[in-house]
Every structure is written in C-alpha cells, then in structure tokens.
Protein backbone atom coordinates (compact mmCIF):
# COMPACT_ATOMS: atom_id res chain seq x y z
CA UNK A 1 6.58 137.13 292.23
CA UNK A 2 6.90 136.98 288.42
CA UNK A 3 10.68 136.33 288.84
CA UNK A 4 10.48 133.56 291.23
CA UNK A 5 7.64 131.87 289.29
CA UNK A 6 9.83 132.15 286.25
CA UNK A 7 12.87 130.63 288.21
CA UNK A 8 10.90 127.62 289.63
CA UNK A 9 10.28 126.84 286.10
CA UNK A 10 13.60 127.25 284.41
CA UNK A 11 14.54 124.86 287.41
CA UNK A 12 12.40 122.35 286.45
CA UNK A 13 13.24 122.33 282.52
CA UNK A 14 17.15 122.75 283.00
CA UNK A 15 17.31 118.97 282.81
CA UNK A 16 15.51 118.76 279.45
CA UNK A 17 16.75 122.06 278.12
CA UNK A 18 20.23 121.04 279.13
CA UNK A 19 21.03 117.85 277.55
CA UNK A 20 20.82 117.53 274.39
CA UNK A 21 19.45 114.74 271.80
CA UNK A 22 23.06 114.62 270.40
CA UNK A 23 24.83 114.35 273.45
CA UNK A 24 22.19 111.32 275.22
CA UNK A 25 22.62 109.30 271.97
CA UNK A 26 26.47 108.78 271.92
CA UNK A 27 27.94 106.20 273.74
CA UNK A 28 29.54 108.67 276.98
CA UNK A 29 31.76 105.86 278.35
CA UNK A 30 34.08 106.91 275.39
CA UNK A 31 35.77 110.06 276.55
CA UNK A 32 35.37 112.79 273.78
CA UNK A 33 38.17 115.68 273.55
CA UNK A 34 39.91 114.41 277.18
CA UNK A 35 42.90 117.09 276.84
CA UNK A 36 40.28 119.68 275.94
CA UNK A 37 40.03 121.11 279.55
CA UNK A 38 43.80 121.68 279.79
CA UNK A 39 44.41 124.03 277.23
CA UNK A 40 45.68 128.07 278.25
CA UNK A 41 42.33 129.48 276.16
CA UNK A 42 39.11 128.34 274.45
CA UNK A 43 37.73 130.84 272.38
CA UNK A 44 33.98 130.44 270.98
CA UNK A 45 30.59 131.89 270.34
CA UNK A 46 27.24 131.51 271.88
CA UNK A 47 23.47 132.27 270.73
CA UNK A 48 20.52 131.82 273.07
CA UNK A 49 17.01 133.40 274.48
CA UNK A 50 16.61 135.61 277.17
CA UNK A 51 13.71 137.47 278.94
CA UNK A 52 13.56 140.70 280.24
CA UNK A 53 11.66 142.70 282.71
CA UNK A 54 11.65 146.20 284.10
CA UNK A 55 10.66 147.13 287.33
CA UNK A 56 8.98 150.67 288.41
CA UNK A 57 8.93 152.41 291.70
CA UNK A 58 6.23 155.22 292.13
CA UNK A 59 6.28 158.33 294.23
CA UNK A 60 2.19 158.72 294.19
CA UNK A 61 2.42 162.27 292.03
CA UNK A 62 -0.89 163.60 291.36
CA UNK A 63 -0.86 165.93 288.32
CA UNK A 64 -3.23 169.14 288.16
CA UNK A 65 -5.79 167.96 286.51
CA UNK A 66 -5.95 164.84 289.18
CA UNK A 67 -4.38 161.98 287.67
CA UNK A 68 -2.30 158.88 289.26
CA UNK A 69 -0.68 157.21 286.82
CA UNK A 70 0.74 153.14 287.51
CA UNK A 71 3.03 151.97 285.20
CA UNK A 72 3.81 148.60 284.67
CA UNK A 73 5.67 145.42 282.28
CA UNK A 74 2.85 142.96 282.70
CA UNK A 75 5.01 140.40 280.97
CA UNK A 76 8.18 138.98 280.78
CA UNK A 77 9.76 139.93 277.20
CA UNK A 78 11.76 137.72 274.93
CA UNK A 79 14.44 138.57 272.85
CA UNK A 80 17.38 136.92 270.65
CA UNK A 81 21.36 136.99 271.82
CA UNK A 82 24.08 136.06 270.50
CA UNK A 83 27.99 136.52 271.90
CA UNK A 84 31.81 135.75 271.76
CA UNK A 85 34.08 134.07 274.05
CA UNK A 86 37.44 134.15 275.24
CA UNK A 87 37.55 131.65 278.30
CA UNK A 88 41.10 131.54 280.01
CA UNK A 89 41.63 128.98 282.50
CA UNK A 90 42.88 129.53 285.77
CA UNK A 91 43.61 126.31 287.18
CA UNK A 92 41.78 122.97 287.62
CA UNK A 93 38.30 124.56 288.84
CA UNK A 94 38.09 128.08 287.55
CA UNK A 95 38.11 129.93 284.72
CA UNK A 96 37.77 133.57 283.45
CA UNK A 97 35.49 134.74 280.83
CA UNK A 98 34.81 137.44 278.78
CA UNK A 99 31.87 137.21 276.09
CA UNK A 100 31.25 140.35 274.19
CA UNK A 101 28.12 140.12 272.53
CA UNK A 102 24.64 142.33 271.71
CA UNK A 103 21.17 141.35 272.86
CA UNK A 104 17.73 142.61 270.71
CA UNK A 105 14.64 142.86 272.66
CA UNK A 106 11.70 145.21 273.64
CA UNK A 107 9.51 145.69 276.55
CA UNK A 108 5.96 146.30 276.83
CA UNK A 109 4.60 148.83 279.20
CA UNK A 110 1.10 149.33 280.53
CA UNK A 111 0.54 152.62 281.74
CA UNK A 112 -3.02 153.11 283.79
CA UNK A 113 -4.68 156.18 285.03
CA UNK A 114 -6.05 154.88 288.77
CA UNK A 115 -9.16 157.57 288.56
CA UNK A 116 -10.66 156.90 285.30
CA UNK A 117 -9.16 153.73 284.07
CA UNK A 118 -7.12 155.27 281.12
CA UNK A 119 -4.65 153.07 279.50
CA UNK A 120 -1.94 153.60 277.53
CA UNK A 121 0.52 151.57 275.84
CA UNK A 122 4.29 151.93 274.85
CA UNK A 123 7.08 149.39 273.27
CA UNK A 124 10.45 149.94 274.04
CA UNK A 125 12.98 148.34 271.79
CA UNK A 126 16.46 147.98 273.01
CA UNK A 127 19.78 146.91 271.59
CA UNK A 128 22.18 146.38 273.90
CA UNK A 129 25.85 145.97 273.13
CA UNK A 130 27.14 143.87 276.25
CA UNK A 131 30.93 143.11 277.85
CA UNK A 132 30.11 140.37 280.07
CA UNK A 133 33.43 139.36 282.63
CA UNK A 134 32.41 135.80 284.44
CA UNK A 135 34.73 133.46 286.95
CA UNK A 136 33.10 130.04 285.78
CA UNK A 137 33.67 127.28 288.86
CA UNK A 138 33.59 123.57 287.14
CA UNK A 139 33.17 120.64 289.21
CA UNK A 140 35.21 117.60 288.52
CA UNK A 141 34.60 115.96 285.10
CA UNK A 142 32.57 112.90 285.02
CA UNK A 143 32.68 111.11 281.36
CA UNK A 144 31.63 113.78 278.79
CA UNK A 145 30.27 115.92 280.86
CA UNK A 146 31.02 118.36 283.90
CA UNK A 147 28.36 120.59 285.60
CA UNK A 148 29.57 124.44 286.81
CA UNK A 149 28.42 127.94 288.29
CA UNK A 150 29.02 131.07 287.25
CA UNK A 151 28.78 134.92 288.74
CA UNK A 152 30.41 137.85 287.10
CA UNK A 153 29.48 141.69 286.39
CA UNK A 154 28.19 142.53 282.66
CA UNK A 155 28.14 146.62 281.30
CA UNK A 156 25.57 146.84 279.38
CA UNK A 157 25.17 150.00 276.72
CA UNK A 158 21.91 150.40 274.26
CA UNK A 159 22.68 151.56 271.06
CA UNK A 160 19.11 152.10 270.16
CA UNK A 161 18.37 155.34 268.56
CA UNK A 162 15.99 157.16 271.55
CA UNK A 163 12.52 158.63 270.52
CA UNK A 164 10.35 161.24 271.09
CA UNK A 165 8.47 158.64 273.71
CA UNK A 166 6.17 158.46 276.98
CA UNK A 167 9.28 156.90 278.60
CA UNK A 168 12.41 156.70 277.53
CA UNK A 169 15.83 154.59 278.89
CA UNK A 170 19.01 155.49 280.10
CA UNK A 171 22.31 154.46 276.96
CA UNK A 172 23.73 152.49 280.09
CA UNK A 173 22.93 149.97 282.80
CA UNK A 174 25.33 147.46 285.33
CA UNK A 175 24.37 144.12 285.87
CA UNK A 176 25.25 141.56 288.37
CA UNK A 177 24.94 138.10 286.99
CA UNK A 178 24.84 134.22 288.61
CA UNK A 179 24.15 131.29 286.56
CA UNK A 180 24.86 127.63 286.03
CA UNK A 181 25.41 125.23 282.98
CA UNK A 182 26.66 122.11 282.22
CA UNK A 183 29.75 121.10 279.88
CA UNK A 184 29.20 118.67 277.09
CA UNK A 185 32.04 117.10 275.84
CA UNK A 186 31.32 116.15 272.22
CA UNK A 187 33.03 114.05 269.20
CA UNK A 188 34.39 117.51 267.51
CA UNK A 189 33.74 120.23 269.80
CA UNK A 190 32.49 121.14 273.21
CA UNK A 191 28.16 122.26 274.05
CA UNK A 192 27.57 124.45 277.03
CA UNK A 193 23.89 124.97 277.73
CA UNK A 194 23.79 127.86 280.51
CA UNK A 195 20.73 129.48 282.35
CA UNK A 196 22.00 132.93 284.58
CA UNK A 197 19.98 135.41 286.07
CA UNK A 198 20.85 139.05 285.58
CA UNK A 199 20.52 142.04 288.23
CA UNK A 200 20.49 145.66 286.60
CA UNK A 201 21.99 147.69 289.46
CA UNK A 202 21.20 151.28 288.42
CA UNK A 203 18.25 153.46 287.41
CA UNK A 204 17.80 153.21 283.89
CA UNK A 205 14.89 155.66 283.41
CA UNK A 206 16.06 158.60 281.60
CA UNK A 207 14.19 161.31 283.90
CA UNK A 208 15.68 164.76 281.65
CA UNK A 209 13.19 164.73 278.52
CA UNK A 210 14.25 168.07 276.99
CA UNK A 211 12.81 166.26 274.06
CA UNK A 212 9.32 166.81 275.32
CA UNK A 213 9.58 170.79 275.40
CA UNK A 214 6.86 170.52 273.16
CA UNK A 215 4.51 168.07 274.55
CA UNK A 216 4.85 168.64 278.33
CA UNK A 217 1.78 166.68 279.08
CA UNK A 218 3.67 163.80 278.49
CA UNK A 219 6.12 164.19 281.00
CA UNK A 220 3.71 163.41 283.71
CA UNK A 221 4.97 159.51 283.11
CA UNK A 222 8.48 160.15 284.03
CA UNK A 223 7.32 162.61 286.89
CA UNK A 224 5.51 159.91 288.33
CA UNK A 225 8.46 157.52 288.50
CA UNK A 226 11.18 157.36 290.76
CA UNK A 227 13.35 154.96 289.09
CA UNK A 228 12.85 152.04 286.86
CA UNK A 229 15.55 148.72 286.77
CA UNK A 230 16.02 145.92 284.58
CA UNK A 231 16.67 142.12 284.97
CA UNK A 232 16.76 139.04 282.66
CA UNK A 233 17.02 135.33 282.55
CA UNK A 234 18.92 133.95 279.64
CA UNK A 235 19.74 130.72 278.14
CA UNK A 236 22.72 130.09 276.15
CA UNK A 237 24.27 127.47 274.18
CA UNK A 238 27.98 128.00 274.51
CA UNK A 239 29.98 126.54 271.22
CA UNK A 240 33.68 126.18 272.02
C-alpha cells in the first residue's frame, strides 16, 4: 500500500517535476539541437533522488524465552544518486543504455516485540555501486521535446563496510526496473527528467551472522525472518 500511494503521487507531480522553468520559458517553436537524435552515441551524466524501501516476510518464530519479534521500514527512505551514461541508438525509436553510477542511502527499521511491546531500532546505511542496462523507447519528437519509456535490469553491489548489527544485508541484489521521462531539447544541450520504479529480485538479508558468535541473543532478528527485498523509486535528471 505504501508503494502504490507513493506511485499515485509521483503520477500526479511528473508534470511539474518534469518540465522545467528553463525549458517553458524559451520560445519551443524554434527547434533546439534538431540533428541531436541522429547521432551513433550520447554520452552524459545524471544526478537525482530516490527512495527506498525494504520489505520483510516472517515465519512466526517464537524464541525460548517467548518472544515474536515484527520487523518493519515504516518509511520510505531518501537518498542522493548520481550516474554516467553511454546511450547508443538503435534506430529511430530505441535506444540502449548503460549508466554506471553509485546510490547513498539508509533505511530505518522498527523492530517490535508482539508480547511486551519492546522496540528496537536499527539504521542501515548502504552504498551501492550500480550497472544499470536500459532499452529506452522514444515516441516521435514533437518541437523540443519527445516523451519515452524505459525497462531494463540493474546489478546492484553495496560497498558498505558490514557491522556487528541486529540485521545485516546481503553485498548484492538484482533489480528489475520500468520507468518513463521526457526529452528536453535545449539551446546547448539536452534535459531528461526520468521517474522508474525498481524491483529487487533476490533476498538480500544476510541470514549467516558468524559475526554474532558472541552475542547470540541477537540473532533471534534474522531467525525470525525469512527473507527481506528491496525496491526504490528514483528521479533523475539526465544531462546529455
């Protein structure tokens, strides 16, 4: 429900999020850059926002000393990204693209005993180095501007140095990724705002602790688990 209710809204700012001051104030019955489209490669960069979530699935464990444990992200969490891109066009419509880039975030997790109403608390910081490969479908252009979709896969690896923590994440996830954006074709270069929606496909919950030898209490939060998966949205501003 979070997700959808985050969706519906993205939906309804796209339009204001999407076009910028710059590109409503310029006259766009002068075509900007009208050969742009029909070069081999565009190469760029791209910063942006994104939110991310993780969702848990529970088994019910009861430990010995009667606890049931429900742990949860309450919260979408934002975090900063920035990328590359090498776009190589295909033909008239589509495109390939592969944006390299790292993403810096953290999640916060609620973690509440059922029984007595214990909480606990625990921020998980990621960095994740990501190789994002995208076919990019473009509609026709229409003055300076041109509307498109987007799906592609994107490896993701964290390069976060793990702790000694409650819960702890996998180095690794897979995501599947659909989006859409809009091409703005400006005076000296070329503004893509972009909203996708990324899938994490795998379990990214690290369940062998070996690090918690010593504290084996603490293990009861991964014990109750039987998988936790990640998803974002993100907004980008393409520069090409």
């Amino acid at each position: 429900m979070k997700f959808a209710r985050l969706l519906i809204v993205t939906l309804l700012l796209l339009p204001a999020l999407a076009v910028p001051a710059s590109a409503r104030a310029f006259n766009d019955k002068i075509q900007n850059k009208p050969y742009a489209d029909l070069r081999k490669w565009h190469l760029g960069f791209s910063v942006g926002l994104y939110a991310g979530d993780l969702m848990f699935a529970h088994n019910g464990l009861v430990t010995e000393q009667g606890q049931e444990w429900r742990i949860d992200q309450p919260n979408y969490q934002p975090g900063f990204c920035v990328n590359g891109l090498a776009d190589l066009r295909l033909n008239n419509y589509f495109s390939l693209r592969f944006a390299p880039g790292m993403y810096f975030g953290s999640h916060d997790v609620n973690m509440l005993e059922l029984n007595s109403g214990d909480r606990l608390r625990q921020n998980i910081k990621r960095t994740l180095v990501v190789l994002p490969v995208e076919v990019k479908f473009a509609s026709q252009r229409y003055r300076n501007s041109r509307p498109y979709l987007m799906a592609g896969v994107m490896p993701a690896f964290d390069v976060t140095k793990k702790r000694t923590d409650y819960l702890q994440l996998k180095s690794s996830d897979f995501y599947l990724s659909v989006g859409f954006g809009c091409d703005f074709y400006l005076p000296y270069f070329k503004l893509n705002p972009e909203i996708k929606f990324c899938f994490g496909l795998g379990d990214v919950l690290q369940h062998d602790r070996p690090d918690l030898a010593d504290d084996p209490d603490s293990f009861k939060f991964t014990q109750s688990l039987v998988k936790a998966t990640s998803k974002m949205i993100v907004l980008t501003f393409y520069f090409e």
